[in-house]
Protein backbone atom coordinates (compact mmCIF):
# COMPACT_ATOMS: atom_id res chain seq x y z
CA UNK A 1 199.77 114.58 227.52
CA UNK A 2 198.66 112.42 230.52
CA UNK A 3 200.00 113.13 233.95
CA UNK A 4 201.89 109.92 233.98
CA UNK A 5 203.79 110.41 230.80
CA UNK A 6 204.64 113.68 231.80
CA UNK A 7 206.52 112.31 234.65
CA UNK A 8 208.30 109.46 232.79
CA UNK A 9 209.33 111.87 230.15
CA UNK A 10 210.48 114.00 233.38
CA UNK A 11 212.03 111.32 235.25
CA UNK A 12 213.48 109.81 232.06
CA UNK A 13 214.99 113.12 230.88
CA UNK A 14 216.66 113.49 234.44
CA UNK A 15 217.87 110.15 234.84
CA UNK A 16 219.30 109.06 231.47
CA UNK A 17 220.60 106.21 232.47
CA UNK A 18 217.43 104.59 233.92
CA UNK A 19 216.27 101.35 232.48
CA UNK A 20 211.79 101.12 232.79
CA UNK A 21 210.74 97.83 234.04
CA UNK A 22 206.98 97.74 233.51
CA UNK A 23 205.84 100.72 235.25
CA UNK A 24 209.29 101.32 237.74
CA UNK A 25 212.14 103.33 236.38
CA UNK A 26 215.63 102.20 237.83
CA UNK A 27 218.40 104.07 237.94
CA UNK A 28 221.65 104.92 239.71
CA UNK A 29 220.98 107.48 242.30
CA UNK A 30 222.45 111.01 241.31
CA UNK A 31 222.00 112.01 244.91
CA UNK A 32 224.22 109.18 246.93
CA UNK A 33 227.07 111.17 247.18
CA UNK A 34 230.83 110.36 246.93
CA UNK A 35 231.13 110.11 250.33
CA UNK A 36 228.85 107.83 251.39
CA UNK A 37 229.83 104.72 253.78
CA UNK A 38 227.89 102.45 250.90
CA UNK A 39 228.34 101.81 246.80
CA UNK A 40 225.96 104.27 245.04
CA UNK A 41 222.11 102.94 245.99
CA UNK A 42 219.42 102.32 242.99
CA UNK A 43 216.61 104.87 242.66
CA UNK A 44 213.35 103.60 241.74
CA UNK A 45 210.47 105.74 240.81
CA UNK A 46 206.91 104.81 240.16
CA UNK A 47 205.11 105.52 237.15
CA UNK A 48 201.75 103.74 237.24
CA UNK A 49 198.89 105.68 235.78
CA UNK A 50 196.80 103.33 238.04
CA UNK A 51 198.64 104.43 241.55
CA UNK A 52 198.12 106.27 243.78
CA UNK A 53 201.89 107.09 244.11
CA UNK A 54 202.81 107.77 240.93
CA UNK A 55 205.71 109.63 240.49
CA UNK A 56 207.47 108.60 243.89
CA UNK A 57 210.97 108.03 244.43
CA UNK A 58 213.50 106.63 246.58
CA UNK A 59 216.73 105.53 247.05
CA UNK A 60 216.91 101.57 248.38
CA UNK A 61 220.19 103.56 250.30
CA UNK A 62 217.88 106.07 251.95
CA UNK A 63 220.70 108.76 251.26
CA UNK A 64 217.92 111.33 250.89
CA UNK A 65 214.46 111.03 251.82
CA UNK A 66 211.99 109.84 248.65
CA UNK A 67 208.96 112.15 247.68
CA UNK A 68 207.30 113.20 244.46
CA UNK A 69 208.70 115.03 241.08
CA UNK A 70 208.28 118.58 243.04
CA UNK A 71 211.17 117.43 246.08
CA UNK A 72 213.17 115.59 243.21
CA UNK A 73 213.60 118.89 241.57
CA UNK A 74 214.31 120.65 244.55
CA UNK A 75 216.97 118.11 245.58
CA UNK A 76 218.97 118.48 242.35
CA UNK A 77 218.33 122.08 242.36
CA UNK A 78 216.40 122.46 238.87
CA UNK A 79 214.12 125.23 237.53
CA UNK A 80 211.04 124.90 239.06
CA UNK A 81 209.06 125.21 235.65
CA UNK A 82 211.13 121.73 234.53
CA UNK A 83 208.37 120.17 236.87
CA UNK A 84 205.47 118.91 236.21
CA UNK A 85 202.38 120.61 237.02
CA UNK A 86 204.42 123.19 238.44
CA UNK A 87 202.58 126.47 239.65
CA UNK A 88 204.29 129.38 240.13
CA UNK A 89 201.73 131.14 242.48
CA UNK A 90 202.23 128.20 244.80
CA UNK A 91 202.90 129.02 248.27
CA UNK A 92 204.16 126.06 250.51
CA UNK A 93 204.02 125.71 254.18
CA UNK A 94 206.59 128.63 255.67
CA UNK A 95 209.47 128.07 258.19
CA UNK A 96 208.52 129.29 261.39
CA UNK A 97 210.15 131.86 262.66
CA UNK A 98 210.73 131.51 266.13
CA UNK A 99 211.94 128.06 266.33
CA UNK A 100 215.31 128.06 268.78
CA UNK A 101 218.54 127.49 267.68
CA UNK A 102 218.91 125.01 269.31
CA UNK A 103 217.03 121.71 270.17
CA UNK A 104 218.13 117.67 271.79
CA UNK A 105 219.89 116.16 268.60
CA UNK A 106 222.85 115.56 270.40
CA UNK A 107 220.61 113.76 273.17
CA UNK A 108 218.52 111.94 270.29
CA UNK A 109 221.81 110.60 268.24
CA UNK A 110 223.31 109.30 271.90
CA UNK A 111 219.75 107.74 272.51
CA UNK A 112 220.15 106.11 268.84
CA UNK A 113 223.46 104.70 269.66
CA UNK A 114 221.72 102.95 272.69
CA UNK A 115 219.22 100.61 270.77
CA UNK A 116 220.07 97.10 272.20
CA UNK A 117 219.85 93.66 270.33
CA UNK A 118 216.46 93.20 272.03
CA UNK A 119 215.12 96.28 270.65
CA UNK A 120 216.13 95.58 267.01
CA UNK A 121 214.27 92.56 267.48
CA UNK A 122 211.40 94.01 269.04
CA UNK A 123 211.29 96.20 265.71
CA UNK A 124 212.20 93.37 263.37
CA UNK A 125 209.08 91.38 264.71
CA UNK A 126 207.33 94.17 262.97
CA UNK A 127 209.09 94.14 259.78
CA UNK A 128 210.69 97.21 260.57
CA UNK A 129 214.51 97.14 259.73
CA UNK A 130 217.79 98.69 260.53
CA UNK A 131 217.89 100.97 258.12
CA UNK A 132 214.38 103.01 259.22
CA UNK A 133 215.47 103.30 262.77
CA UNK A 134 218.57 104.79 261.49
CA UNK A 135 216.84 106.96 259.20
CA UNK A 136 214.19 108.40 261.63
CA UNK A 137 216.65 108.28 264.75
CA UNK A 138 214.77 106.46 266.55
CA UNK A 139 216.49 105.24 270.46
CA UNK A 140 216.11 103.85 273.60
CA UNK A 141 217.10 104.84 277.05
CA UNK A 142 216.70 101.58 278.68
CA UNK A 143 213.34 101.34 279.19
CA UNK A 144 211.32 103.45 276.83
CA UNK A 145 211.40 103.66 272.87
CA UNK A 146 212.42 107.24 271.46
CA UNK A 147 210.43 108.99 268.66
CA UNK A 148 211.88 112.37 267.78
CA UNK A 149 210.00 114.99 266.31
CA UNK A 150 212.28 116.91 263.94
CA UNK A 151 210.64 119.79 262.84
CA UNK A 152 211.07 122.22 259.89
CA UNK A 153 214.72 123.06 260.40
CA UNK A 154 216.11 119.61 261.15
CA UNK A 155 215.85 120.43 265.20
CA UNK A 156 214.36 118.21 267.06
CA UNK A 157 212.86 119.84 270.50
CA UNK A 158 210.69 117.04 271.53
CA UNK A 159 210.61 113.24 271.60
CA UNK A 160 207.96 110.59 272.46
CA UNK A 161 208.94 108.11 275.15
CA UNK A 162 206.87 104.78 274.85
CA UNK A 163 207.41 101.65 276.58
CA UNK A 164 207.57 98.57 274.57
CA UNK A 165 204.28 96.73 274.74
CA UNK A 166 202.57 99.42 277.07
CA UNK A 167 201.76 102.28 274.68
CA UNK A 168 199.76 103.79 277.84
CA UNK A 169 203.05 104.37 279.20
CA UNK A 170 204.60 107.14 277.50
CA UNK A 171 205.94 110.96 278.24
CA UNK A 172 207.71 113.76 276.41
CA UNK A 173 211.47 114.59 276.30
CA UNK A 174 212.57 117.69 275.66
CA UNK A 175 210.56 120.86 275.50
CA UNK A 176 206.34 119.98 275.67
CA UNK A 177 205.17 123.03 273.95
CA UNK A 178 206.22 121.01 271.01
CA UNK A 179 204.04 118.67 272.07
CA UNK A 180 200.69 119.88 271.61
CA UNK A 181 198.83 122.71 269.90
CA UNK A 182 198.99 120.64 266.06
CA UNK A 183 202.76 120.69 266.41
CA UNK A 184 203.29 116.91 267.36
CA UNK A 185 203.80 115.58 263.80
CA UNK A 186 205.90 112.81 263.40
CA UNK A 187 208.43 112.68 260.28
CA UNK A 188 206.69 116.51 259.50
CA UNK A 189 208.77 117.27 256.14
CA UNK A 190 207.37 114.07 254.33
CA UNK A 191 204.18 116.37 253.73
CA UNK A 192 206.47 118.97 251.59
CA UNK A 193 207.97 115.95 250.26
CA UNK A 194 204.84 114.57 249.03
CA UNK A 195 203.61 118.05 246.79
CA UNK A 196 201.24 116.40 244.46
CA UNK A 197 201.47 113.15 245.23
CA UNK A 198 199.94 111.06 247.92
CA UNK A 199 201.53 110.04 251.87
CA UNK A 200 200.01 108.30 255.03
CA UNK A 201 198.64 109.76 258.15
CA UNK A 202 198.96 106.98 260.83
CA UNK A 203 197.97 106.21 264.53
CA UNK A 204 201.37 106.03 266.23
CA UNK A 205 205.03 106.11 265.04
CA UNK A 206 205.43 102.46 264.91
CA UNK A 207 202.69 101.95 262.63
CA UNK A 208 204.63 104.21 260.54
CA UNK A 209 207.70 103.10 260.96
CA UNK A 210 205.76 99.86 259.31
CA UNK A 211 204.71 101.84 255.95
CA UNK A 212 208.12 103.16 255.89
CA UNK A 213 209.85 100.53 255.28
CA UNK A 214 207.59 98.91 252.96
CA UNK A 215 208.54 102.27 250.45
CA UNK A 216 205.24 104.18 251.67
CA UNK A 217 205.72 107.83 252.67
CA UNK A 218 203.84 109.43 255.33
CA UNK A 219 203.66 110.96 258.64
CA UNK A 220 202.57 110.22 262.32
CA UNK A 221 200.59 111.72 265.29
CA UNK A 222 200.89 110.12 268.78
CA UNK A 223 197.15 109.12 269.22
CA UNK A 224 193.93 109.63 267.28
CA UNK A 225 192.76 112.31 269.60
CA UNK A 226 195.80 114.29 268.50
CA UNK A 227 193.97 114.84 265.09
CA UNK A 228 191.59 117.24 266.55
CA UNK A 229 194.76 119.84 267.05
CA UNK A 230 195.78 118.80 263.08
CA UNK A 231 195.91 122.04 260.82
CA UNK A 232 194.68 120.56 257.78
CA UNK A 233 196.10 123.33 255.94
CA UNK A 234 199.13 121.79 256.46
CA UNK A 235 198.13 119.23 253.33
CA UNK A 236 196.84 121.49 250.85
CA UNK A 237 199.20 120.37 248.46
CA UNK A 238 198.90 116.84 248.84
CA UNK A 239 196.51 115.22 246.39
CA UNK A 240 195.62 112.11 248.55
CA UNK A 241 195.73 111.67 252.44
CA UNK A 242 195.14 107.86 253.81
CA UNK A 243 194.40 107.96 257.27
CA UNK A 244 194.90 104.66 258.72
CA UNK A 245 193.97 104.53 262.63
CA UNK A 246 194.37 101.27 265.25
CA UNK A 247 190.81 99.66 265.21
CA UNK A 248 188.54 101.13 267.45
CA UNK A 249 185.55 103.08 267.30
CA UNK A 250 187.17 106.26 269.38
CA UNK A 251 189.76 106.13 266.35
CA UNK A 252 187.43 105.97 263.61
CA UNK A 253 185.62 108.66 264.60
CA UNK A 254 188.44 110.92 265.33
CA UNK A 255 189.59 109.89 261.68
CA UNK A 256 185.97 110.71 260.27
CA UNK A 257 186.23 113.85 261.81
CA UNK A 258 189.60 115.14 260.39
CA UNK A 259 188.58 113.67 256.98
CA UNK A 260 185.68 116.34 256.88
CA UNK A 261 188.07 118.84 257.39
CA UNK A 262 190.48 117.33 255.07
CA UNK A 263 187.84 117.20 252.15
CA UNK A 264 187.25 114.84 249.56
CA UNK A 265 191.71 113.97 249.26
CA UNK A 266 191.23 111.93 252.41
CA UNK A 267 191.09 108.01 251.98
CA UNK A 268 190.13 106.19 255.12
CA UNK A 269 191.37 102.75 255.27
CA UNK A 270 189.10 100.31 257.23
CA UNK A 271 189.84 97.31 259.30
CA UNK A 272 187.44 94.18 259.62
CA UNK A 273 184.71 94.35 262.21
CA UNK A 274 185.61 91.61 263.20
CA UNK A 275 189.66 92.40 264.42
CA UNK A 276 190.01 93.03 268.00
CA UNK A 277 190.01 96.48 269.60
CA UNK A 278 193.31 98.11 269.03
CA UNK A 279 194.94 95.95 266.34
CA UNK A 280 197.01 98.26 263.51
CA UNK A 281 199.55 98.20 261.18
CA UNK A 282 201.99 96.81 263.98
CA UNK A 283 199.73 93.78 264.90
CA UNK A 284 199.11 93.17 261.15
CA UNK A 285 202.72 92.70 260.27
CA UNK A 286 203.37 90.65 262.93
CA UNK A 287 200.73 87.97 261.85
CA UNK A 288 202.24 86.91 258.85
CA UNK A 289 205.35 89.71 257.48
CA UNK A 290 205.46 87.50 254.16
CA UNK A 291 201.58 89.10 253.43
CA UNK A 292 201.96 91.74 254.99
CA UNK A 293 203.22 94.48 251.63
CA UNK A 294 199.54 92.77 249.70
CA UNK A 295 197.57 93.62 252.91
CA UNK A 296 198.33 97.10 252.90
CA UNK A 297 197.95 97.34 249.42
CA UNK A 298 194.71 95.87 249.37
CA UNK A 299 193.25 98.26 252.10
CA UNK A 300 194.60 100.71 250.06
CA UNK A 301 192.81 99.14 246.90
CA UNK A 302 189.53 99.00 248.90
CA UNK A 303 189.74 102.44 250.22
CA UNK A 304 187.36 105.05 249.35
CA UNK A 305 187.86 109.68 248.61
CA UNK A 306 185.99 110.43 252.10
CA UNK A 307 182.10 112.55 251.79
CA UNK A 308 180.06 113.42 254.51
CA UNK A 309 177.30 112.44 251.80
CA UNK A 310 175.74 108.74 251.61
CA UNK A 311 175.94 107.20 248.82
CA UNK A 312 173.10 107.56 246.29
CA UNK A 313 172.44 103.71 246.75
CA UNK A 314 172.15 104.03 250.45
CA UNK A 315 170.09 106.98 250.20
CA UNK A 316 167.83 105.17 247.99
CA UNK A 317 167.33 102.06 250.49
CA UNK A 318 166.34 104.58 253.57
CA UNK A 319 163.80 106.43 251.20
CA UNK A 320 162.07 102.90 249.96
CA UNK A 321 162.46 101.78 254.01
CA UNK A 322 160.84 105.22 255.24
CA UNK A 323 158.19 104.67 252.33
CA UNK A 324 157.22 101.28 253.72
CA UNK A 325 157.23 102.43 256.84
CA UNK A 326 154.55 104.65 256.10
CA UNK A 327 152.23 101.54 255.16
CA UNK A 328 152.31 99.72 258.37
CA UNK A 329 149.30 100.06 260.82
CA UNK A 330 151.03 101.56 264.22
CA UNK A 331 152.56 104.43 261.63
CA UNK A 332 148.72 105.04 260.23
CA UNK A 333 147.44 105.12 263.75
CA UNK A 334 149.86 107.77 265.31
CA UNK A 335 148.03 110.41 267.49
CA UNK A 336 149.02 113.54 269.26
CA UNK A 337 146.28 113.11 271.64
CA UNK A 338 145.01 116.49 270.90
CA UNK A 339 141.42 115.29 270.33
CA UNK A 340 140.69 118.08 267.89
CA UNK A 341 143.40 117.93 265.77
CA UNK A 342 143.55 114.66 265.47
CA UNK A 343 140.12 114.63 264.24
CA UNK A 344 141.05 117.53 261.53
CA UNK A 345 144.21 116.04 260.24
CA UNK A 346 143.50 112.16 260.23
CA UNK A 347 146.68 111.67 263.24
CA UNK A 348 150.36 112.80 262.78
CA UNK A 349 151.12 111.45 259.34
């Protein structure tokens, strides 16, 4: 059976009730609890054979966190070996132990309760809603945006401080030796979320924030420099990494980099040569939100499994270049100026 009807006969077993539109499953969500401030939310899940995300879900009430079949079965607490390519020798990522017991949530749900009119609009202007500010936490003192980095244990022990606008302005809250050192992951338990499926690395939390709330899961660092501190042991698990940087050349090649560490799962995603220095995700959906869901999807389309190889077709056009090359007459009369040799081995071709 084919990966993708073992998940809709998964998916479909689990959520009986589910109606399959095409290739998305829709179904009341059996984790918005009783309690919640909102009517039970629909939970889609994505079954194309042909995506990259197949086997996703999430709630449209973000009462849980989406993620692939491996966190679905975890949420409603099922046998492991109900999964789908489930493997039992599979060790994933282990809690730290020496995380405190205590971290700035209190300090990062007053910040939340700060975010002014202005700064919902600052965030709507780059189609990034209510609800994902709510769901990540994210504040405002009064001057600078707040980014919290939960960790592992729902803590949170360090938050970036950006200034809207100036993202050259910015500092830490909290304690910086979660800061630095491959620790400064933003939204880290997406990556256990996404166990055989696929998730975003971005440039900067907003340009997360973005992907977010078009359905996309993935995960943040504060600048492309902070990639060469990345454990990419952290994402053995997850089938397909797309790294997706601001456009510049620094940031490409910091990408390129991890992506050789990463292997052959990491998917670059590539922005015309001829956008300005710096423009991402942000600057995109501010051009024109309507287009903005087909843009992504397209770079995504049009992205390629990383190699530190060339392609055999580029490979061929330097060997038939270095072949003509050969021919011309300043190649053929190439000396060393060592009179004898030259006159032994014809010059240095």
């Amino acid at each position: 059976m084919a990966r993708h009807e073992e998940l809709t006969a998964f998916y479909r077993n689990q959520l009986p009730d589910g109606v399959l539109e095409g290739t998305l499953l829709k179904a009341p969500c059996p984790f918005c609890g009783p309690d919640s401030e909102r009517p039970a939310g629909r939970l889609l899940v994505s079954l194309d054979e042909r995506d990259f995300f197949t086997g996703y879900f999430r709630c449209l009430n973000r009462c849980v966190p989406g993620g692939f079949a491996p966190h679905f079965g975890r949420l409603l607490g099922l046998d492991p070996s109900l999964v789908p390519g489930h493997d039992p020798e599979r060790r994933t990522h282990p809690m730290p132990k020496d995380l405190p017991g205590q971290g700035i949530n209190q300090e990062i749900d007053r910040l939340h309760s700060t975010l002014t009119p202005e700064i919902r609009q600052y965030f709507a202007e780059r189609t990034i809603g209510p609800d994902i500010l709510r769901e990540l936490k994210i504040g405002f003192n009064g001057r600078y945006l707040i980014y919290p980095y939960f960790r592992e244990n729902d803590l949170c022990y360090a938050a970036h401080c950006r200034a809207p606008e100036r993202d050259n302005d910015h500092f830490w809250l909290g304690d910086a030796g979660f800061a630095a050192g491959g620790l400064q992951i933003f939204n880290l338990k997406d990556i256990d979320r996404c166990e055989d499926g696929a998730l975003f690395l971005a440039e900067g939390e907003a340009n997360l924030l973005c992907l977010r709330e078009l359905g996309y899961p993935g995960v943040a660092v504060p600048g492309s420099d902070d990639l060469e501190t990345l454990d990419p042991e952290r994402f053995t698990y997850v089938k397909t990494v797309f790294l997706v940087m601001s456009h510049s050349p620094e940031a490409e090649g910091a990408a390129r980099a991890f992506a050789e560490r990463l292997g052959f799962k990491a998917r670059l995603l590539q922005w015309p040569a001829t956008r300005e220095r710096g423009f991402d995700l942000t600057g995109l959906a501010r051009e024109d939100p309507a287009a903005f869901k087909t843009g992504v999807a397209r770079m995504i389309d049009s992205s390629r499994a990383y190699s530190p190889f060339r392609p055999p077709g580029r490979e061929y056009e330097l060997f038939r270049a270095d072949l003509e090359h050969r021919k011309t007459e300043s190649y053929q009369a190439m000396r060393t100026g060592l009179e004898g040799f030259d006159r032994a081995m014809g010059g240095v071709h």
